[in-house]
PDB file of N, CA and C in Angstrom:
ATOM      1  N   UNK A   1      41.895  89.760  57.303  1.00  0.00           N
ATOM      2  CA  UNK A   1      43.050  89.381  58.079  1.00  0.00           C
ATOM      3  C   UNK A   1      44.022  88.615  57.180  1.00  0.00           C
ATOM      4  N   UNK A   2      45.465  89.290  57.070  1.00  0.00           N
ATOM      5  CA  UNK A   2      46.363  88.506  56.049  1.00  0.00           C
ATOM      6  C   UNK A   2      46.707  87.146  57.101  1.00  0.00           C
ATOM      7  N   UNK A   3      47.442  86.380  56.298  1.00  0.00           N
ATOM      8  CA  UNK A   3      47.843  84.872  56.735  1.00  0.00           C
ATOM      9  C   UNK A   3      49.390  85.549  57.725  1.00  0.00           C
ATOM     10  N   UNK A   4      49.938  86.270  57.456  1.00  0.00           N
ATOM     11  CA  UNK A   4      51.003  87.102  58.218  1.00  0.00           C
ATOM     12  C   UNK A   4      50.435  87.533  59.976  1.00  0.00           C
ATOM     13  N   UNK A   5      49.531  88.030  59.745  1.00  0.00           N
ATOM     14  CA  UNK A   5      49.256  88.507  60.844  1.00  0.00           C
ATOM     15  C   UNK A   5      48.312  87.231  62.239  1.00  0.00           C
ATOM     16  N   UNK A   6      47.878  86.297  61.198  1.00  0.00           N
ATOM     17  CA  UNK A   6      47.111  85.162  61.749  1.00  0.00           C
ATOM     18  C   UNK A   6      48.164  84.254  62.174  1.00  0.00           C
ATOM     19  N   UNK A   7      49.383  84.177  61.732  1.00  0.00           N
ATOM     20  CA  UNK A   7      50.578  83.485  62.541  1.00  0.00           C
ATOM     21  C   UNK A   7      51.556  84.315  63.807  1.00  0.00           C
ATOM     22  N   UNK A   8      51.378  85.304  63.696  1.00  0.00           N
ATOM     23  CA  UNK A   8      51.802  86.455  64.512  1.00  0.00           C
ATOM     24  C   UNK A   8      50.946  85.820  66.110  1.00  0.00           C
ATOM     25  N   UNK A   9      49.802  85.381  66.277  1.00  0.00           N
ATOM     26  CA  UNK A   9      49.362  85.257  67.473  1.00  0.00           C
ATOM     27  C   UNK A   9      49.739  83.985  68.115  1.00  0.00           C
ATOM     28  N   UNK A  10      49.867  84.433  69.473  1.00  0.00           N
ATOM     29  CA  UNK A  10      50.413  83.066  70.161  1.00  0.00           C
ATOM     30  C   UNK A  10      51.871  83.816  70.672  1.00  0.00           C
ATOM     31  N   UNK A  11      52.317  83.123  71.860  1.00  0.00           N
ATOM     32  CA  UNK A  11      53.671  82.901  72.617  1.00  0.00           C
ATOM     33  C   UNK A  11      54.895  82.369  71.368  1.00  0.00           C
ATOM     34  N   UNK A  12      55.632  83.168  71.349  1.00  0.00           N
ATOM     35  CA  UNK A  12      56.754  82.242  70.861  1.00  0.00           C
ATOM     36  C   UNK A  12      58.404  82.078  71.665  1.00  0.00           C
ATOM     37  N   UNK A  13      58.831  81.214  71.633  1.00  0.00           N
ATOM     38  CA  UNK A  13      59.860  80.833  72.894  1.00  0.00           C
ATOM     39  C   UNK A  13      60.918  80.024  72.054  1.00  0.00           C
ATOM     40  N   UNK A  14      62.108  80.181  72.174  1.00  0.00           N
ATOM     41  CA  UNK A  14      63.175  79.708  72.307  1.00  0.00           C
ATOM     42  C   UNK A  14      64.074  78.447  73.020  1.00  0.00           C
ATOM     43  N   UNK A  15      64.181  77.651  72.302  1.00  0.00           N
ATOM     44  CA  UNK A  15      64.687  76.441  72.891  1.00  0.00           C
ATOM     45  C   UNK A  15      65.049  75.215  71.857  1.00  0.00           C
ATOM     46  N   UNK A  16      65.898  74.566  72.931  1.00  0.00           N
ATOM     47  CA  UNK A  16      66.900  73.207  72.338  1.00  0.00           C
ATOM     48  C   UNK A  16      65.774  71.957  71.504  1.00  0.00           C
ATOM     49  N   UNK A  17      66.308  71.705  70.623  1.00  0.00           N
ATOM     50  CA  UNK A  17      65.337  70.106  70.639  1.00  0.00           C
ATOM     51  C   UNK A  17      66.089  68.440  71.087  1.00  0.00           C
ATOM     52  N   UNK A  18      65.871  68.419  71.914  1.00  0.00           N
ATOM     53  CA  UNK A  18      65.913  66.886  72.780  1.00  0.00           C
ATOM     54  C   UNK A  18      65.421  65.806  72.225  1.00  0.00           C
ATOM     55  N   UNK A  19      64.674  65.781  71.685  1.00  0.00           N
ATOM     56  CA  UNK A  19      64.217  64.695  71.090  1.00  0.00           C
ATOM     57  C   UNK A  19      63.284  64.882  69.591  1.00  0.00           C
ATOM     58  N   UNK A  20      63.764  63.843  68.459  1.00  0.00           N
ATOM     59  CA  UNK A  20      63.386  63.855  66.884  1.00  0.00           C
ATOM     60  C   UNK A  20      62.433  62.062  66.803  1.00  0.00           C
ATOM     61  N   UNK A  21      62.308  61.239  67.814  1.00  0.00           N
ATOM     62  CA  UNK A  21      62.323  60.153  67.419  1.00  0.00           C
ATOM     63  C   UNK A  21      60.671  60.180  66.467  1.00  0.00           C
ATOM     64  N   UNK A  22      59.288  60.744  67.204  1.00  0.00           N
ATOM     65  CA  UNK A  22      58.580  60.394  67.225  1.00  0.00           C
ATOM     66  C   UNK A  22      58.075  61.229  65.323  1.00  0.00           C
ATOM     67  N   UNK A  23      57.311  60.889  64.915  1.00  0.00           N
ATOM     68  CA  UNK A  23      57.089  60.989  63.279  1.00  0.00           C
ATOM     69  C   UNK A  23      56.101  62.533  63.521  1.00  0.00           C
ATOM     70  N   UNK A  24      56.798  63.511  62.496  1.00  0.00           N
ATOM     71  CA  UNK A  24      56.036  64.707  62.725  1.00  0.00           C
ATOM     72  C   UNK A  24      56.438  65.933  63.808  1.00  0.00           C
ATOM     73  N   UNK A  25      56.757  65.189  64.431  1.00  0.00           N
ATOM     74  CA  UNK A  25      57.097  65.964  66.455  1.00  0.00           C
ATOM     75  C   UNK A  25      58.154  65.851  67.048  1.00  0.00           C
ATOM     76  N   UNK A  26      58.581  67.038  67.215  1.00  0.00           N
ATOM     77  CA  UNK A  26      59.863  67.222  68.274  1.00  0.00           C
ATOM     78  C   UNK A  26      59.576  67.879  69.749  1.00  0.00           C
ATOM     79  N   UNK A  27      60.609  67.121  70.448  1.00  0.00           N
ATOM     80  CA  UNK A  27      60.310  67.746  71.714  1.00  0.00           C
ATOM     81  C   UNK A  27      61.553  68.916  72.112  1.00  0.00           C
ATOM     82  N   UNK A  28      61.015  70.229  72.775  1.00  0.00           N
ATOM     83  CA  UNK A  28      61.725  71.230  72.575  1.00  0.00           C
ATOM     84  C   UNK A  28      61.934  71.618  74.103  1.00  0.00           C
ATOM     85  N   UNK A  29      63.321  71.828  74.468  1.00  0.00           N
ATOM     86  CA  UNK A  29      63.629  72.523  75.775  1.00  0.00           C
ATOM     87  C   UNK A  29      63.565  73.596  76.033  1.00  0.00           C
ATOM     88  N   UNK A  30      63.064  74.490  77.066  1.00  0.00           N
ATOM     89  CA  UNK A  30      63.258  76.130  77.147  1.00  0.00           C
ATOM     90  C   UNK A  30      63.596  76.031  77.930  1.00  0.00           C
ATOM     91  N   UNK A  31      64.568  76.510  78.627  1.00  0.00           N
ATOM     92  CA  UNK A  31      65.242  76.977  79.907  1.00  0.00           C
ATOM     93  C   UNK A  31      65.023  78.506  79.802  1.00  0.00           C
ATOM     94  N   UNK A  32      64.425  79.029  81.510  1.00  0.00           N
ATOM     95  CA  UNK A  32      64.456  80.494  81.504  1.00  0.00           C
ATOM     96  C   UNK A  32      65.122  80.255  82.825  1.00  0.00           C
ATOM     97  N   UNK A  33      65.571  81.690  83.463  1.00  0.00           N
ATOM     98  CA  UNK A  33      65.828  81.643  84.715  1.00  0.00           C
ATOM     99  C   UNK A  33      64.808  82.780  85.566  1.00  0.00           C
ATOM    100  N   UNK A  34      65.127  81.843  86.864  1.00  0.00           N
ATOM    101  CA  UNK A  34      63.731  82.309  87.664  1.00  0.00           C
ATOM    102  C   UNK A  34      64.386  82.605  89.237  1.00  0.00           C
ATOM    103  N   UNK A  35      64.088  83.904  89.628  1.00  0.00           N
ATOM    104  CA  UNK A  35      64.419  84.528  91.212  1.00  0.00           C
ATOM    105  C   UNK A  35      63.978  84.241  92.229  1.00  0.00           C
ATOM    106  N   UNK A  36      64.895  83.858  93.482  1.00  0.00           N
ATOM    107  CA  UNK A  36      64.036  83.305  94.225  1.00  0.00           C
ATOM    108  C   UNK A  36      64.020  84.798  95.244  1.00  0.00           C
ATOM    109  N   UNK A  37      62.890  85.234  95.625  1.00  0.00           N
ATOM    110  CA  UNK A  37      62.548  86.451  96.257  1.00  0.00           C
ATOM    111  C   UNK A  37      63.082  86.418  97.851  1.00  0.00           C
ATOM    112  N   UNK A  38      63.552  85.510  98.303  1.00  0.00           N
ATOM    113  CA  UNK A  38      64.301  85.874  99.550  1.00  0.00           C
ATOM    114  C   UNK A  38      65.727  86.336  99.505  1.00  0.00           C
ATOM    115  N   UNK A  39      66.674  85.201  98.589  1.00  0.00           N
ATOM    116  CA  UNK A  39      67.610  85.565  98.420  1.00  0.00           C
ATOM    117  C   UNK A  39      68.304  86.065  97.159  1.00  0.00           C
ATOM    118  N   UNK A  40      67.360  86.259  96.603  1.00  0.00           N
ATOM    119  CA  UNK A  40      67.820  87.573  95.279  1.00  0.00           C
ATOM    120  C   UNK A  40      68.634  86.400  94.377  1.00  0.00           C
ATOM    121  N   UNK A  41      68.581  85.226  94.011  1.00  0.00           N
ATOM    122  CA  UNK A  41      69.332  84.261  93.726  1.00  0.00           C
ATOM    123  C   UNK A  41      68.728  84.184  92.278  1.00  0.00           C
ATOM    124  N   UNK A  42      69.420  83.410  91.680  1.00  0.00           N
ATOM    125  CA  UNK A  42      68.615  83.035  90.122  1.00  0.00           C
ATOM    126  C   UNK A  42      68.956  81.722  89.743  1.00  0.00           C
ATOM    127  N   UNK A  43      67.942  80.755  89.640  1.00  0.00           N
ATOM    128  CA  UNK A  43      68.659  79.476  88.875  1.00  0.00           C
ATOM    129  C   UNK A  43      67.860  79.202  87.827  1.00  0.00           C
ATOM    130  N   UNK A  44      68.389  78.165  87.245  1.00  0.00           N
ATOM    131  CA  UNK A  44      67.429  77.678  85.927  1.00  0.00           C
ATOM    132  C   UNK A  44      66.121  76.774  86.211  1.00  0.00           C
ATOM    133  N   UNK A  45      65.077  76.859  85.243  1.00  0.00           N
ATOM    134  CA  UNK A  45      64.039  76.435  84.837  1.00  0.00           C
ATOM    135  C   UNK A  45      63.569  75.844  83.866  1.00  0.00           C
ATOM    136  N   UNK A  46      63.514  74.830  83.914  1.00  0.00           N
ATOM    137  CA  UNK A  46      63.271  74.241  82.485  1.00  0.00           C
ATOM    138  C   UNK A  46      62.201  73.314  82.286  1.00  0.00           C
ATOM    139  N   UNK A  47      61.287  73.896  80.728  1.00  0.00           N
ATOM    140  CA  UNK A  47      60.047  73.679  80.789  1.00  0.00           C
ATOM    141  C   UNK A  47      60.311  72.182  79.217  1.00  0.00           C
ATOM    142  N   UNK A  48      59.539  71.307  78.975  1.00  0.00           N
ATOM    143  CA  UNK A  48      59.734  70.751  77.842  1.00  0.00           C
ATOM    144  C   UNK A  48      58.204  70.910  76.711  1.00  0.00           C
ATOM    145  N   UNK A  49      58.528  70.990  75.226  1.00  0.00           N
ATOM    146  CA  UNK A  49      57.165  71.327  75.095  1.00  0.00           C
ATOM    147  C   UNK A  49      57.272  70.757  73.557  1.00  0.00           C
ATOM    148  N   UNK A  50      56.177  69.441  73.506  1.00  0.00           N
ATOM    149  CA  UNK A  50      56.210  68.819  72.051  1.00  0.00           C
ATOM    150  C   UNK A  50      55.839  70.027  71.082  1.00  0.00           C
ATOM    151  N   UNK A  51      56.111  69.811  69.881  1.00  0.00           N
ATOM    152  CA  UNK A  51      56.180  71.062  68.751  1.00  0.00           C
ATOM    153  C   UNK A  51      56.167  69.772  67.470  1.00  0.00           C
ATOM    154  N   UNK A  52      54.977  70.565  66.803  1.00  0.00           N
ATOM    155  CA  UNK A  52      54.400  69.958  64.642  1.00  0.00           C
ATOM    156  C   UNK A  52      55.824  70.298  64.248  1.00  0.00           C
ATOM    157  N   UNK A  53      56.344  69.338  63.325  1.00  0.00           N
ATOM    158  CA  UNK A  53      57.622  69.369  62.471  1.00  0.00           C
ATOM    159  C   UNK A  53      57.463  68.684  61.271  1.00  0.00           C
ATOM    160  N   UNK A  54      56.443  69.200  60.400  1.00  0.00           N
ATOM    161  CA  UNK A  54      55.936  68.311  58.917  1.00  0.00           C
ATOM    162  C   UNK A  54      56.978  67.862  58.643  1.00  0.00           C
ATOM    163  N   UNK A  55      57.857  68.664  58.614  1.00  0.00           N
ATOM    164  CA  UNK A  55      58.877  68.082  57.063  1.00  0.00           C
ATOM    165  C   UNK A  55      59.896  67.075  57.818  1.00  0.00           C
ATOM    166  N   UNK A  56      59.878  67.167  59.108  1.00  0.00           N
ATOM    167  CA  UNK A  56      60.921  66.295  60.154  1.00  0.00           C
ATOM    168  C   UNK A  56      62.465  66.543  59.777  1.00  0.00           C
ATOM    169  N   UNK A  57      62.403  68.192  59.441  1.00  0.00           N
ATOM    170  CA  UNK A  57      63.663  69.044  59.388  1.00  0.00           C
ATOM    171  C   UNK A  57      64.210  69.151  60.138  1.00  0.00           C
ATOM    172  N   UNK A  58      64.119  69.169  61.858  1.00  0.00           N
ATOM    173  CA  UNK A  58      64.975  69.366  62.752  1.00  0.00           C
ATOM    174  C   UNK A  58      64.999  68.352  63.937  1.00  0.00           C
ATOM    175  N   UNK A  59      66.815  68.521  64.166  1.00  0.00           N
ATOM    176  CA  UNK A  59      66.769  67.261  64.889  1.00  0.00           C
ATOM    177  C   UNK A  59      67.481  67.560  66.349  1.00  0.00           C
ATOM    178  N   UNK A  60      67.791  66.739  66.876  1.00  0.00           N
ATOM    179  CA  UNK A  60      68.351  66.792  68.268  1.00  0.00           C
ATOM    180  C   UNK A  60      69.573  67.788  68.464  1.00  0.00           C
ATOM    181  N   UNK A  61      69.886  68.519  68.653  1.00  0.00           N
ATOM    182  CA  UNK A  61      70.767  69.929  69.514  1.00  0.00           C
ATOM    183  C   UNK A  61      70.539  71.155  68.619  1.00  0.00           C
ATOM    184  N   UNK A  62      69.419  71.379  67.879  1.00  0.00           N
ATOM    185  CA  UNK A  62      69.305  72.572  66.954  1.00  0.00           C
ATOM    186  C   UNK A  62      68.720  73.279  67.577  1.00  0.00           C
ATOM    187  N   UNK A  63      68.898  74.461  67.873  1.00  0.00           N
ATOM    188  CA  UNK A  63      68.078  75.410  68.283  1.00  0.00           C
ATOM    189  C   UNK A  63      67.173  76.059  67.641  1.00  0.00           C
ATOM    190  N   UNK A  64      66.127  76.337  67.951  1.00  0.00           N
ATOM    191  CA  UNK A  64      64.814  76.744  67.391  1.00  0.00           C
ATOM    192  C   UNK A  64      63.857  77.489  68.320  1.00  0.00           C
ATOM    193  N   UNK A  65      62.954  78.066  67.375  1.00  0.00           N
ATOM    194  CA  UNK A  65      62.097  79.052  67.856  1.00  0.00           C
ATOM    195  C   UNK A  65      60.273  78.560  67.431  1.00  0.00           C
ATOM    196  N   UNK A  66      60.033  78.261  68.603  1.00  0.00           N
ATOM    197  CA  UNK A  66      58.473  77.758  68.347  1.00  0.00           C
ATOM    198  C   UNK A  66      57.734  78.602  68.886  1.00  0.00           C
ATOM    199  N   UNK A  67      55.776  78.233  67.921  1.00  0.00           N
ATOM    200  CA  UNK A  67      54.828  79.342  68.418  1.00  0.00           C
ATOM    201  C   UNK A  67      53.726  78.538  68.763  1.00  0.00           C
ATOM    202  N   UNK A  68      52.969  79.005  69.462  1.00  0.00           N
ATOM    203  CA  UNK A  68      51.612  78.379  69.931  1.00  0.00           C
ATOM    204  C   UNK A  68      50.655  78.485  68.716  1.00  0.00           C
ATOM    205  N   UNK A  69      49.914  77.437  68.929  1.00  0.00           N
ATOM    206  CA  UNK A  69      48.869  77.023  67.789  1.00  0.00           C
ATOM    207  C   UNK A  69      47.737  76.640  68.353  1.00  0.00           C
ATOM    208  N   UNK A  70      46.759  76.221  67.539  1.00  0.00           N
ATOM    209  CA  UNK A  70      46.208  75.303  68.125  1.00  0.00           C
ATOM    210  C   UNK A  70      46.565  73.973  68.192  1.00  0.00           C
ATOM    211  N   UNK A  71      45.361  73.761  69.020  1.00  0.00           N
ATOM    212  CA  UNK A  71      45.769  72.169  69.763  1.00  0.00           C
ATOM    213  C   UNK A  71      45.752  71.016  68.575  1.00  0.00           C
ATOM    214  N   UNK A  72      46.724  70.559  68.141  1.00  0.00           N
ATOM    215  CA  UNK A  72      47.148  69.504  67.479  1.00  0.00           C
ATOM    216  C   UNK A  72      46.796  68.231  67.691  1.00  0.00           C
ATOM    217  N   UNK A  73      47.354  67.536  68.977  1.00  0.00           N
ATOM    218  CA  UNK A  73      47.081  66.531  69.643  1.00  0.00           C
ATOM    219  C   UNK A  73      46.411  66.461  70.742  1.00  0.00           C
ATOM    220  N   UNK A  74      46.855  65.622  71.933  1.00  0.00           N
ATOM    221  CA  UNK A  74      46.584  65.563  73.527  1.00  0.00           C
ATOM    222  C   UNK A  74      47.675  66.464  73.735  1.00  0.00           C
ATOM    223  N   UNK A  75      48.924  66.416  73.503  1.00  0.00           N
ATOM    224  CA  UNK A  75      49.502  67.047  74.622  1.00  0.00           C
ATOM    225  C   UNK A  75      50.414  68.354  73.466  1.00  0.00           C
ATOM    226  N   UNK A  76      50.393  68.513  72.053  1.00  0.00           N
ATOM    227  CA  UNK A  76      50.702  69.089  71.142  1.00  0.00           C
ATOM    228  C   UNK A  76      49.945  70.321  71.249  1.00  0.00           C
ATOM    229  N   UNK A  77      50.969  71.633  71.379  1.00  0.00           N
ATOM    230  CA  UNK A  77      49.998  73.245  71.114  1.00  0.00           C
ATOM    231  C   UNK A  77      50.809  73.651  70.443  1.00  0.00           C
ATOM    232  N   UNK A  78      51.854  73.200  69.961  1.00  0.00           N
ATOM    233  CA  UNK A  78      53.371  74.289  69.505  1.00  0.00           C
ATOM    234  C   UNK A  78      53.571  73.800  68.093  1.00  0.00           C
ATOM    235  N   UNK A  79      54.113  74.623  67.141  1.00  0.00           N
ATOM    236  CA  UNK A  79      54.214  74.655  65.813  1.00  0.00           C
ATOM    237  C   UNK A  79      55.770  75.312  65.995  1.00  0.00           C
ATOM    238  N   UNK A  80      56.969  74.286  65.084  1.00  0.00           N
ATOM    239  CA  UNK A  80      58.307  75.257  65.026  1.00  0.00           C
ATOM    240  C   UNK A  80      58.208  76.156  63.560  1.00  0.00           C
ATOM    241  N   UNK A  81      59.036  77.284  64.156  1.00  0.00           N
ATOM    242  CA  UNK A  81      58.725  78.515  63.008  1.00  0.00           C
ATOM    243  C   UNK A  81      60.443  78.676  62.243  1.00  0.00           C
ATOM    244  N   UNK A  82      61.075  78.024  62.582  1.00  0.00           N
ATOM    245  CA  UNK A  82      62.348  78.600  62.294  1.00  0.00           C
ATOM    246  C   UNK A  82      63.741  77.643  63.277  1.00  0.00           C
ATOM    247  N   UNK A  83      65.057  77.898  62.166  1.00  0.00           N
ATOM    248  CA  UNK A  83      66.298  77.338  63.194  1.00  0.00           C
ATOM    249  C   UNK A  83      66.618  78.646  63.205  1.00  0.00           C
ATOM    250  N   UNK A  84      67.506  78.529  64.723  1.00  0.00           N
ATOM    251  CA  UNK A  84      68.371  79.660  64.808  1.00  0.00           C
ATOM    252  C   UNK A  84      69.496  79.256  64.653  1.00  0.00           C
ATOM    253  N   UNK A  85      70.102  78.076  65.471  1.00  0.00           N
ATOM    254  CA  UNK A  85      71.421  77.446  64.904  1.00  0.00           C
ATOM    255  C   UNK A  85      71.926  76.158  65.674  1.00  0.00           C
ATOM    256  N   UNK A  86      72.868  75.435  66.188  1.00  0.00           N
ATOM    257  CA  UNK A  86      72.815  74.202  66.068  1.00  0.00           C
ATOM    258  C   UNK A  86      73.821  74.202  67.580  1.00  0.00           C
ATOM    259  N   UNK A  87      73.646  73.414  68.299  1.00  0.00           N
ATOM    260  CA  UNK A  87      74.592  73.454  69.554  1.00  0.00           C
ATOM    261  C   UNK A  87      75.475  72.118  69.081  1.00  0.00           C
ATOM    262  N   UNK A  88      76.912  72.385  69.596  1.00  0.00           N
ATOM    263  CA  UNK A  88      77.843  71.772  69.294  1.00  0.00           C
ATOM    264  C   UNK A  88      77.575  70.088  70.312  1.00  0.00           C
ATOM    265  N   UNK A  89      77.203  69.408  69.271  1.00  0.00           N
ATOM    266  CA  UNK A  89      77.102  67.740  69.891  1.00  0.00           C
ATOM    267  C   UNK A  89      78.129  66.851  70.541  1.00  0.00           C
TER     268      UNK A  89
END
């Protein structure tokens, strides 16, 4: 099994980072939108999800793309893989 394909597993999701304070870890926003089955309606959803940041490269309004890992901490499963680009502050 290459090291390529052993990072390939796991969820990966899209979202804001909200918070840089804590050493190592960012906390990451995903908003999806979700239907409500009576009235065919759609609003937002938004989940928050700490994410490993060794190098403490990314900071508050960057957008990024994180993947599931293993469990890091207590409440840590997410590893960030990448920026996509930066929301205007």
């Amino acid at each position: 099994m290459t090291t390529e394909t052993a990072q390939s597993k796991g969820r990966t999701l899209k979202g804001t980072v909200v918070s840089d304070k804590m050493t190592k870890t960012v906390v990451v926003e995903v908003l999806r939108l979700k239907k409500n089955e009576k009235y065919k309606k759609f609003f937002k959803v938004s989940a928050r999800y700490q994410a490993h940041d060794e190098k403490g490269e990314y900071h508050v309004g960057d957008i990024v793309i994180i993947q599931e890992t293993r469990p890091m901490s207590k409440q840590k499963r997410w590893i960030v893989r990448e920026k996509v680009g930066s929301v205007a502050a």
